[in-house]
N, C-alpha and C. Protein backbone atom coordinates (compact mmCIF):
# COMPACT_ATOMS: atom_id res chain seq x y z
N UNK A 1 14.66 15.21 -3.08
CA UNK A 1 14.11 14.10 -3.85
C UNK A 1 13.20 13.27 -2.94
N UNK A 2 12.51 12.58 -3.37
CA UNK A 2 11.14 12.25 -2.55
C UNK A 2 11.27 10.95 -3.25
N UNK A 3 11.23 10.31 -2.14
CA UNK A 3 10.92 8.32 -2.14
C UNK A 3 9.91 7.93 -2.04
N UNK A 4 9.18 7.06 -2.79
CA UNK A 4 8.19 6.03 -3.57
C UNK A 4 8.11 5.27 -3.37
N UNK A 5 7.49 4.23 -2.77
CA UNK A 5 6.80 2.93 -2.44
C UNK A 5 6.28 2.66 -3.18
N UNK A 6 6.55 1.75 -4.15
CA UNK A 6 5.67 0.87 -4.81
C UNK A 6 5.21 -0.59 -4.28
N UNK A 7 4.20 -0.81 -3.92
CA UNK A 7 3.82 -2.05 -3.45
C UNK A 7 2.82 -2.68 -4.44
N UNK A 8 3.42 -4.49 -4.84
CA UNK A 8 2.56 -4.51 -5.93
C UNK A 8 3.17 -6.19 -5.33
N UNK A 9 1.93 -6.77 -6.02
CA UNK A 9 1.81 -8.28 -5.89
C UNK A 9 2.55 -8.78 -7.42
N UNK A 10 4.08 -9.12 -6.96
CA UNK A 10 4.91 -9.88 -7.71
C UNK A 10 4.54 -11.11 -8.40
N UNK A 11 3.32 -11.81 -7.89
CA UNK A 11 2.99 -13.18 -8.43
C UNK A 11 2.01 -12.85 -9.55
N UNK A 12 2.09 -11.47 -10.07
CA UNK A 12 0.95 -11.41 -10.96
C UNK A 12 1.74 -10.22 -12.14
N UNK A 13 1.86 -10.96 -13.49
CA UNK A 13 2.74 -9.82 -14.29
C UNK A 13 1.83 -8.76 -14.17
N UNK A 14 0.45 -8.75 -14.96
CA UNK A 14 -0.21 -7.28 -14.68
C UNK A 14 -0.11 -6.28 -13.75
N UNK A 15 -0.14 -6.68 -12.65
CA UNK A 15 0.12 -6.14 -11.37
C UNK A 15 1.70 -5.52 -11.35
N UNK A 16 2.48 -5.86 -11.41
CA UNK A 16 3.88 -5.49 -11.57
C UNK A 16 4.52 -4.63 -12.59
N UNK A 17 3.88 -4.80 -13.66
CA UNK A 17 3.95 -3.89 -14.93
C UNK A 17 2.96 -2.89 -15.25
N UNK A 18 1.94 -2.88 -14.64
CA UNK A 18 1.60 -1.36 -14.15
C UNK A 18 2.06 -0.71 -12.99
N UNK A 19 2.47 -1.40 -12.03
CA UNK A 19 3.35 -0.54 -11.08
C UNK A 19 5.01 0.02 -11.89
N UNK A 20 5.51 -0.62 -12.74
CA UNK A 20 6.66 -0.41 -12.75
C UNK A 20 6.57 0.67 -14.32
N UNK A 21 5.44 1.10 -14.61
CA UNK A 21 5.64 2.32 -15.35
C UNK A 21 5.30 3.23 -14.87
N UNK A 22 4.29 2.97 -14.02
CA UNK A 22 4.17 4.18 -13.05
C UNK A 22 5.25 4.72 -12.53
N UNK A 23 5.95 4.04 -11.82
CA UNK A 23 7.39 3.97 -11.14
C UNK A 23 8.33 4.22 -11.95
N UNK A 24 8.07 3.95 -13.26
CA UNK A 24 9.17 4.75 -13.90
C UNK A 24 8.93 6.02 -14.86
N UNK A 25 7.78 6.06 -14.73
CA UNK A 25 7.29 7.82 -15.09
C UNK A 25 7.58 8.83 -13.36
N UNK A 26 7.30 7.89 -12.91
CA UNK A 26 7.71 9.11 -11.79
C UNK A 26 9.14 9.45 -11.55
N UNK A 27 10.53 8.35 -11.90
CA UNK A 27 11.79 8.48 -11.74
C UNK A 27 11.69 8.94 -12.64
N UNK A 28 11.46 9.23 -14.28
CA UNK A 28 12.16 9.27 -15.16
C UNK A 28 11.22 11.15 -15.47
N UNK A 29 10.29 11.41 -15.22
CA UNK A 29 9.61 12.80 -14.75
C UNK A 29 9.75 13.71 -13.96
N UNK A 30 10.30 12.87 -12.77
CA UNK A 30 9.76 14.08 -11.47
C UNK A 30 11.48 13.84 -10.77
N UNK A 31 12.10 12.59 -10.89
CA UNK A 31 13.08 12.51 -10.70
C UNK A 31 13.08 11.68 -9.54
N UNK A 32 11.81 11.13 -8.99
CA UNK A 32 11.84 10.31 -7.24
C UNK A 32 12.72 9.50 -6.97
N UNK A 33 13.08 8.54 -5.87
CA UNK A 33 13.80 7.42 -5.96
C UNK A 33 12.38 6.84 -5.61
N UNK A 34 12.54 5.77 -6.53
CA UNK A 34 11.13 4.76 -6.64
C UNK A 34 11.80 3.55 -6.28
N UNK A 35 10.95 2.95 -4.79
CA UNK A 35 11.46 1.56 -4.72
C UNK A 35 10.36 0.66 -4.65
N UNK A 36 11.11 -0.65 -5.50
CA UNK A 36 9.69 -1.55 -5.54
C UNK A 36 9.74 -2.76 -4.06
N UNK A 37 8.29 -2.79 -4.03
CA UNK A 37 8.07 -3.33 -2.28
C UNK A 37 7.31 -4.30 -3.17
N UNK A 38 7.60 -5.78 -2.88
CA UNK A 38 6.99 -7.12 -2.94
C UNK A 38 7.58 -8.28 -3.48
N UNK A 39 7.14 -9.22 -3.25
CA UNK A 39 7.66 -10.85 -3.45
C UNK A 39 6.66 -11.54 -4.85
N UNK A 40 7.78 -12.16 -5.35
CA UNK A 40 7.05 -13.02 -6.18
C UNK A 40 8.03 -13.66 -7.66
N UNK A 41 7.25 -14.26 -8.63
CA UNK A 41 8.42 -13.95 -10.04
C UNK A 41 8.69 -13.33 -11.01
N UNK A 42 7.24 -12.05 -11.01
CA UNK A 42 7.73 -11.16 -11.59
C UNK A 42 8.48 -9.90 -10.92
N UNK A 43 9.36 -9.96 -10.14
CA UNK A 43 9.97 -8.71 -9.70
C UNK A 43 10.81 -8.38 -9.97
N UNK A 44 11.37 -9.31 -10.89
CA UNK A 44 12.62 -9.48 -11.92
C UNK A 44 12.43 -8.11 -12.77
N UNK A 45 11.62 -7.70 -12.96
CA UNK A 45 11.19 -6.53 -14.03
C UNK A 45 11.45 -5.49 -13.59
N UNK A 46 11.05 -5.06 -12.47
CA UNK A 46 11.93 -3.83 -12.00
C UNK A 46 13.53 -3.38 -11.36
N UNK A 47 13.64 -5.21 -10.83
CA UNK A 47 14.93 -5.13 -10.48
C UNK A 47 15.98 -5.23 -11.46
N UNK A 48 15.49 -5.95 -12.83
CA UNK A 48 16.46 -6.07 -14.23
C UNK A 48 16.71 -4.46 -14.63
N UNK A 49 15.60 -3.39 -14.48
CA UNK A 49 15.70 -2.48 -14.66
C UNK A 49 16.64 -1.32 -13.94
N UNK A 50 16.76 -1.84 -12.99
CA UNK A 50 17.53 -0.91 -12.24
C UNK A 50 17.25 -0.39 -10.69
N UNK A 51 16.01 -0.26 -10.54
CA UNK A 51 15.61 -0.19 -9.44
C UNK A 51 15.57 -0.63 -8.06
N UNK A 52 15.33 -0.61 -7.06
CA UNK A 52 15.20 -1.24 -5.79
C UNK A 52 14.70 -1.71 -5.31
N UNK A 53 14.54 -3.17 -5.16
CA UNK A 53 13.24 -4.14 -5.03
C UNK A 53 13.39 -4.81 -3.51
N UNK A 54 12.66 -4.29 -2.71
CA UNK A 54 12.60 -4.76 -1.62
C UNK A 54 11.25 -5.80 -1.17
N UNK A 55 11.97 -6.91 -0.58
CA UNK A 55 10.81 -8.01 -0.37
C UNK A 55 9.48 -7.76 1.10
N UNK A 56 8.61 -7.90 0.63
CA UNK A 56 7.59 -7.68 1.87
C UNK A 56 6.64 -8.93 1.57
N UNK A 57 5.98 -8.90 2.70
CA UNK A 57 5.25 -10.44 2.49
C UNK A 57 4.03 -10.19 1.85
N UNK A 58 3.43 -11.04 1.02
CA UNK A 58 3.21 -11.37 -0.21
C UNK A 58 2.17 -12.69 -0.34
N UNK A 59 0.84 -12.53 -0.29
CA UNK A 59 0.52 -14.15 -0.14
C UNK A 59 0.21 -14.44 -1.65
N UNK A 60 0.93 -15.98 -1.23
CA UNK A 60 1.54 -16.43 -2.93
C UNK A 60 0.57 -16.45 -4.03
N UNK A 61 0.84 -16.48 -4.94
CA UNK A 61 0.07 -16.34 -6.02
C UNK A 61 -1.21 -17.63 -6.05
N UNK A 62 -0.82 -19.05 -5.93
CA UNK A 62 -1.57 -20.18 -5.85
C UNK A 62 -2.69 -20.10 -5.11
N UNK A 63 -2.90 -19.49 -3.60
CA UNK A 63 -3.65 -18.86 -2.31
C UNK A 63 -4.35 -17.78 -2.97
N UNK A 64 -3.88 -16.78 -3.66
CA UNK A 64 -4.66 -15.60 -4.51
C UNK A 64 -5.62 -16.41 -5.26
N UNK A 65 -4.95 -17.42 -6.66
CA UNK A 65 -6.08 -17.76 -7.38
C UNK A 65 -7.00 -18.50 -6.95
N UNK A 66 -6.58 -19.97 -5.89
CA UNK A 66 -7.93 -20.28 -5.05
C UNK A 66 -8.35 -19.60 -4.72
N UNK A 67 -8.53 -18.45 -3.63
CA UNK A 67 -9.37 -17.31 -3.07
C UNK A 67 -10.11 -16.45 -4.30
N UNK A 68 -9.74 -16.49 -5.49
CA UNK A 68 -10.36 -15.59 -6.71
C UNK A 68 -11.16 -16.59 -6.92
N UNK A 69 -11.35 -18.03 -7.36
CA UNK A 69 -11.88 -18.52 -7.88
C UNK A 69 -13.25 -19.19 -7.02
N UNK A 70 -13.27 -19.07 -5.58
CA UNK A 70 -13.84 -19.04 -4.46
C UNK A 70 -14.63 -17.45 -4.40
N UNK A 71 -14.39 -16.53 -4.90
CA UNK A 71 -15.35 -15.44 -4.85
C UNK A 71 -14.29 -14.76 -3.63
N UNK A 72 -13.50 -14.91 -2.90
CA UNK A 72 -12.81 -14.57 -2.03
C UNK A 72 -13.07 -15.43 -0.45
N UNK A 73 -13.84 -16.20 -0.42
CA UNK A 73 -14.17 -16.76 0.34
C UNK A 73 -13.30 -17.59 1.33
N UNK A 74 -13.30 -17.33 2.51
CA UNK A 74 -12.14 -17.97 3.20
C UNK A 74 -12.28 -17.94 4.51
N UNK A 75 -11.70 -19.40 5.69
CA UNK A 75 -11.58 -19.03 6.58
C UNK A 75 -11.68 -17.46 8.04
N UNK A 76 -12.32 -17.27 8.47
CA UNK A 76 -11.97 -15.47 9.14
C UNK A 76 -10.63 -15.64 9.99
N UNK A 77 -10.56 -16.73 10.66
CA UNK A 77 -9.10 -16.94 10.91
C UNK A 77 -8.10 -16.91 10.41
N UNK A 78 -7.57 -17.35 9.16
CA UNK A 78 -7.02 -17.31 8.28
C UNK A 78 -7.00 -16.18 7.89
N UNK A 79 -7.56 -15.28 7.39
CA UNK A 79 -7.92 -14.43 6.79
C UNK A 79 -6.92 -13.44 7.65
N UNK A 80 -7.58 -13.20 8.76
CA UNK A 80 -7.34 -12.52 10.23
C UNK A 80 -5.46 -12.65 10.30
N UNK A 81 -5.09 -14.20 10.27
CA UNK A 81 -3.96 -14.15 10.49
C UNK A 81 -2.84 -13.50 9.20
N UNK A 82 -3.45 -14.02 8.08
CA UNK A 82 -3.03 -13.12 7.20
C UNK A 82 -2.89 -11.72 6.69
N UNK A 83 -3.69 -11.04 7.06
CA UNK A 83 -3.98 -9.83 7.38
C UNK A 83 -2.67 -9.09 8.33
N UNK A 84 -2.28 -9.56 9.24
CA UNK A 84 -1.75 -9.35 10.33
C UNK A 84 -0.38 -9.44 9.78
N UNK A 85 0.03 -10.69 9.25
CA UNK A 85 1.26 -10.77 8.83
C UNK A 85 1.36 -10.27 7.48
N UNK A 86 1.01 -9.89 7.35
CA UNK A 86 0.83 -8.63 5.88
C UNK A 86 1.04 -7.52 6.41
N UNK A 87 0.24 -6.64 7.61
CA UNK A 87 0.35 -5.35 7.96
C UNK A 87 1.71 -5.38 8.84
N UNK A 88 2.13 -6.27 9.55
CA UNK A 88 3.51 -6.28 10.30
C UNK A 88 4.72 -5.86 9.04
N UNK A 89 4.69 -6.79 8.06
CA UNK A 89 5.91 -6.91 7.36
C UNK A 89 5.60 -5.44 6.02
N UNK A 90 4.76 -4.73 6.53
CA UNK A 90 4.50 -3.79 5.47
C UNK A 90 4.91 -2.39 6.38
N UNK A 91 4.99 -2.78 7.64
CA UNK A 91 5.14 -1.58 9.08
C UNK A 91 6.47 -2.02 8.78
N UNK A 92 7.41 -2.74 8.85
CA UNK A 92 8.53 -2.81 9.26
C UNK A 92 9.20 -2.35 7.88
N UNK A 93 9.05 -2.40 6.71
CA UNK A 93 9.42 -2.25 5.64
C UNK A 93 9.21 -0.51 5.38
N UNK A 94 7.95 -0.25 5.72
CA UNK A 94 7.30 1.44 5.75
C UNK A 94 8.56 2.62 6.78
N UNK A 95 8.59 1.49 8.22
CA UNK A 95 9.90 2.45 8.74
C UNK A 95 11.18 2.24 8.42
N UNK A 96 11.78 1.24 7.62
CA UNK A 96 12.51 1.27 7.42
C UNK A 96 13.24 1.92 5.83
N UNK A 97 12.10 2.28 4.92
CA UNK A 97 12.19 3.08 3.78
C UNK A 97 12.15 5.01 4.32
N UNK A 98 11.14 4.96 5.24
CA UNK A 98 10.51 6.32 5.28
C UNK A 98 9.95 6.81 4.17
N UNK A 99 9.51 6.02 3.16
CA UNK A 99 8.78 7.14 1.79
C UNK A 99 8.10 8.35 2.23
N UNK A 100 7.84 9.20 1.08
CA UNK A 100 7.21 10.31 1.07
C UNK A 100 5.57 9.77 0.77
N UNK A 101 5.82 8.99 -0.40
CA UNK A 101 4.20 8.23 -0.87
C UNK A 101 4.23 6.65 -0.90
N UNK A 102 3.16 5.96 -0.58
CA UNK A 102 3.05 4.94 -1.06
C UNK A 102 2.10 4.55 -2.33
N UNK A 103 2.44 3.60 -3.13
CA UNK A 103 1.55 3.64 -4.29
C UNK A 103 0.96 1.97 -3.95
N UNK A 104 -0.15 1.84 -4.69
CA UNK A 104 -0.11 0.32 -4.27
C UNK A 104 -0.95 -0.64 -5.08
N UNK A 105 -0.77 -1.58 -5.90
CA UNK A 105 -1.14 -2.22 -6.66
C UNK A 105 -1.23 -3.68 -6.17
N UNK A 106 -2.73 -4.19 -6.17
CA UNK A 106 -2.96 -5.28 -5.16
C UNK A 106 -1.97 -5.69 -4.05
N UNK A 107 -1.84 -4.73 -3.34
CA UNK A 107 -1.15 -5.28 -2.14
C UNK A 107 -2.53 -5.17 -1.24
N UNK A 108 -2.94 -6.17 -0.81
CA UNK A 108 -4.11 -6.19 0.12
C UNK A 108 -4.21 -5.34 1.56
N UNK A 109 -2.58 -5.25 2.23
CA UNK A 109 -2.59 -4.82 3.30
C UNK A 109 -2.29 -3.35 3.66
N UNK A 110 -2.07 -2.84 2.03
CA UNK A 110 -1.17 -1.37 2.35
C UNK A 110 -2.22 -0.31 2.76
N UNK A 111 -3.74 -0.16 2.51
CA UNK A 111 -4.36 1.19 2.90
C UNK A 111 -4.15 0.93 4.24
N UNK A 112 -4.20 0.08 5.11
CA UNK A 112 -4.21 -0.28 6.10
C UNK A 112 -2.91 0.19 6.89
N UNK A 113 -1.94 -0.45 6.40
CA UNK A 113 0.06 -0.37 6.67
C UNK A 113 0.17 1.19 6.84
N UNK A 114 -0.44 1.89 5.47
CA UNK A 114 -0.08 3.32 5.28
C UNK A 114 -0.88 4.22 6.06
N UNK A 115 -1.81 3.78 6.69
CA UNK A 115 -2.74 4.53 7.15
C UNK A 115 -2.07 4.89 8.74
N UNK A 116 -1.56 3.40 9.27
CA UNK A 116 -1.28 3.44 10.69
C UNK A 116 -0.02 4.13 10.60
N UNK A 117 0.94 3.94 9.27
CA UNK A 117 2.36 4.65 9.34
C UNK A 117 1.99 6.48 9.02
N UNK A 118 1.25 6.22 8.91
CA UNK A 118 0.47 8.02 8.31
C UNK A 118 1.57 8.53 7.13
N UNK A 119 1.32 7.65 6.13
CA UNK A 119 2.15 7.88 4.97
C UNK A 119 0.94 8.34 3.68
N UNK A 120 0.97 9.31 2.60
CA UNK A 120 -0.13 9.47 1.67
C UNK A 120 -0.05 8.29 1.05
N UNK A 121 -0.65 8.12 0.34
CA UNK A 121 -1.17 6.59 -0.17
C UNK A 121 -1.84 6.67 -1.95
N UNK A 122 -1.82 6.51 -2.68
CA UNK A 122 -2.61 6.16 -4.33
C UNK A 122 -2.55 4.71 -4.60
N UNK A 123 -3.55 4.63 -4.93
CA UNK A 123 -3.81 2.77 -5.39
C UNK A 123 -4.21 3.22 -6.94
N UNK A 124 -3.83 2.36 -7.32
CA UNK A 124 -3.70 2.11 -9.09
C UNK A 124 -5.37 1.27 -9.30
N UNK A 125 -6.36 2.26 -10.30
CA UNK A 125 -7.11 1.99 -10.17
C UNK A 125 -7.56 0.73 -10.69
N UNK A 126 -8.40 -0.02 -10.58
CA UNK A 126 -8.84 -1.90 -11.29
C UNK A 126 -9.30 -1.55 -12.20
N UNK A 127 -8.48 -2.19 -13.51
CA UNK A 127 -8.76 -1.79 -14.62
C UNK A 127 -10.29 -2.28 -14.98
N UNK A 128 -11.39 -2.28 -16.08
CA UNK A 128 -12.34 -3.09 -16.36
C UNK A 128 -11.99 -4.66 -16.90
N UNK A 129 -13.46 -5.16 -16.67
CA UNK A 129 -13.03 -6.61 -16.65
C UNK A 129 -13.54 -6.67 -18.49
N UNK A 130 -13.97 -8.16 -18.72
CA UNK A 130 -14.63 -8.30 -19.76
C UNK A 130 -15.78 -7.15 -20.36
N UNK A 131 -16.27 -7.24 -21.46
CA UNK A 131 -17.20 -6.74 -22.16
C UNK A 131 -17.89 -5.76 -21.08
N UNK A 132 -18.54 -5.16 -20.81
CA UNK A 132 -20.36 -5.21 -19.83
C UNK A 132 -20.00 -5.51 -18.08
N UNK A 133 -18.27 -5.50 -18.01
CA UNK A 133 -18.52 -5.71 -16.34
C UNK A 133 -17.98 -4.75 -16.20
N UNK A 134 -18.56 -4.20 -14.89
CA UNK A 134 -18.04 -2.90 -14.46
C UNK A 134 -16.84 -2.89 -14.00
N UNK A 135 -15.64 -1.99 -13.56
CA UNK A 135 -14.65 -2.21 -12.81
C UNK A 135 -14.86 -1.88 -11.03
N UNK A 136 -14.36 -2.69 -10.37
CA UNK A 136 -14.56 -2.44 -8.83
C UNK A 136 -14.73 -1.22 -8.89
N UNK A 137 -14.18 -0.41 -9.06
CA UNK A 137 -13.97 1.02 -8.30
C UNK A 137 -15.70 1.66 -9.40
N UNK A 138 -15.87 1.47 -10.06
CA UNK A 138 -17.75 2.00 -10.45
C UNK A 138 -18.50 1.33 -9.95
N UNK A 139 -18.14 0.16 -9.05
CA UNK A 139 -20.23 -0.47 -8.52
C UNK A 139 -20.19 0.34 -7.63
N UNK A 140 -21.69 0.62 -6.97
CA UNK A 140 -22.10 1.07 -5.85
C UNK A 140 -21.45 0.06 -4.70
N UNK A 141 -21.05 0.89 -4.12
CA UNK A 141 -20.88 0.91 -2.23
C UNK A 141 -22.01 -0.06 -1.47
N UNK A 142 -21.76 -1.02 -0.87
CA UNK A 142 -23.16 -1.12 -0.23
C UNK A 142 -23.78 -3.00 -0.85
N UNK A 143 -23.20 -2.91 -1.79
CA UNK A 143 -23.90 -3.67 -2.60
C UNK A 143 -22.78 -5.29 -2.05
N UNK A 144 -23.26 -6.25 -2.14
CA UNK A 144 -22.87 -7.07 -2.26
C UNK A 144 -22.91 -8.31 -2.84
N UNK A 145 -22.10 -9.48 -3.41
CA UNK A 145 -23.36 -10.70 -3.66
C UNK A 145 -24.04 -11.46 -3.47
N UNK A 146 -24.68 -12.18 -4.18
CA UNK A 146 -25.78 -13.15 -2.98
C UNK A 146 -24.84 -13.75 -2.43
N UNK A 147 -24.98 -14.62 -1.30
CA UNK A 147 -24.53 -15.87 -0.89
C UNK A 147 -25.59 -16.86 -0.74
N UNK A 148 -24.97 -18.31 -0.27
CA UNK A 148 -25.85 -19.33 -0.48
C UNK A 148 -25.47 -19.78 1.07
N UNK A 149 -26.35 -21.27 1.25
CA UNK A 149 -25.43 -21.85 2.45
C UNK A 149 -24.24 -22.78 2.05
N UNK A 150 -24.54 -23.09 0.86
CA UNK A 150 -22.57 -23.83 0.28
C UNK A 150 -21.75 -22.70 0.34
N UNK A 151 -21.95 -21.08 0.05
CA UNK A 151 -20.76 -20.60 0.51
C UNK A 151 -20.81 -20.09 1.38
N UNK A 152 -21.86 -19.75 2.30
CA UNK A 152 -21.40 -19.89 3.68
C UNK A 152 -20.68 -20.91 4.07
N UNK A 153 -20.44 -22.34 3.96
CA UNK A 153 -19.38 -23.28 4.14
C UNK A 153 -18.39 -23.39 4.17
N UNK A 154 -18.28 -23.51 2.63
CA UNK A 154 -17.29 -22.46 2.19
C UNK A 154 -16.29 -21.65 2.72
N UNK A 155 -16.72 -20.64 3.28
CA UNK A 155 -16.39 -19.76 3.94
C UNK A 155 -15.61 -19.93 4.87
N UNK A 156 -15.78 -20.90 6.09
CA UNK A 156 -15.57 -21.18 7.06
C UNK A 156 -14.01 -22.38 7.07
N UNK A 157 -14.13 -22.81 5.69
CA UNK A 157 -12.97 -23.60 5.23
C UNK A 157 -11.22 -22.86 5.20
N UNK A 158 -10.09 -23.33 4.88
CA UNK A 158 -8.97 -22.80 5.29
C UNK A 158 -9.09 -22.22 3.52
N UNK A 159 -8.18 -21.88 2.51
CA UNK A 159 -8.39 -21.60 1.67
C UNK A 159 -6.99 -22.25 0.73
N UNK A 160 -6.14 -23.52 1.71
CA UNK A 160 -6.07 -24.31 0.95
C UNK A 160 -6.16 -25.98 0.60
């Protein structure tokens, strides 16, 4: 039987409830032990279910929607330090599961986590947005958006 990492940002139901059918087409199909990896208040959903919900760090939901509503814009320090304590607590969690796969639904740090643990990896693709917007995974590569010098400012600010 082959163990499953699900890593998914708990502070966001969407996010959690597409990981946790995934996760449970794969237990309830293939037979895996599927455990769910992340913090937040929806994690209640997989753990009400039955499953194994293990906490990994998680930046909170409030920090997500400022940073969304900012274009992502943020401190590089910050950023940097977060980053870091994301990939630590995703290494320590990675050896201490041993999965076979990791799956990963906005967890920011896991291609990264899984890459250095040399674990296979699938990210759940971004669904489309409104009407006429493309979804991340169809724009071109390469492309970015304008910036201004307010968000260069911006930028340089903590992100809360």
């Amino acid at each position: 039987m082959s163990t499953v990492a699900m890593f998914t940002d708990g502070g966001f139901l969407a996010h959690v409830t597409r990981s946790f059918e995934v996760g449970s087409a794969l237990q309830r199909h293939f037979g895996h032990r599927v455990v769910f990896c992340g913090d937040g208040p929806y994690m209640h959903i997989p753990r009400n279910a039955g499953f194994e919900v293990r906490p990994v760090y998680t930046v909170d939901r409030d920090i997500t929607m400022k940073l969304a509503k900012r274009a992502g814009l943020c401190s590089l320090s910050w950023w940097r330090n977060e980053c870091q304590r994301s990939v630590d607590s995703d290494l320590a969690l990675l050896a201490d599961l041993q999965p076979d796969l990791v799956v990963g639904d906005m967890h920011w740090s896991l291609c990264t986590s899984a890459r250095v643990a040399q674990i296979p990896t699938w990210r759940s693709p971004t669904p489309p947005g409104p009407a006429g917007t493309p979804s991340r995974s169809s724009r071109r590569r390469g492309t970015s958006p304008p910036s201004s010098s307010a968000s260069a400012s911006r930028a340089r600010s903590s992100p809360s």
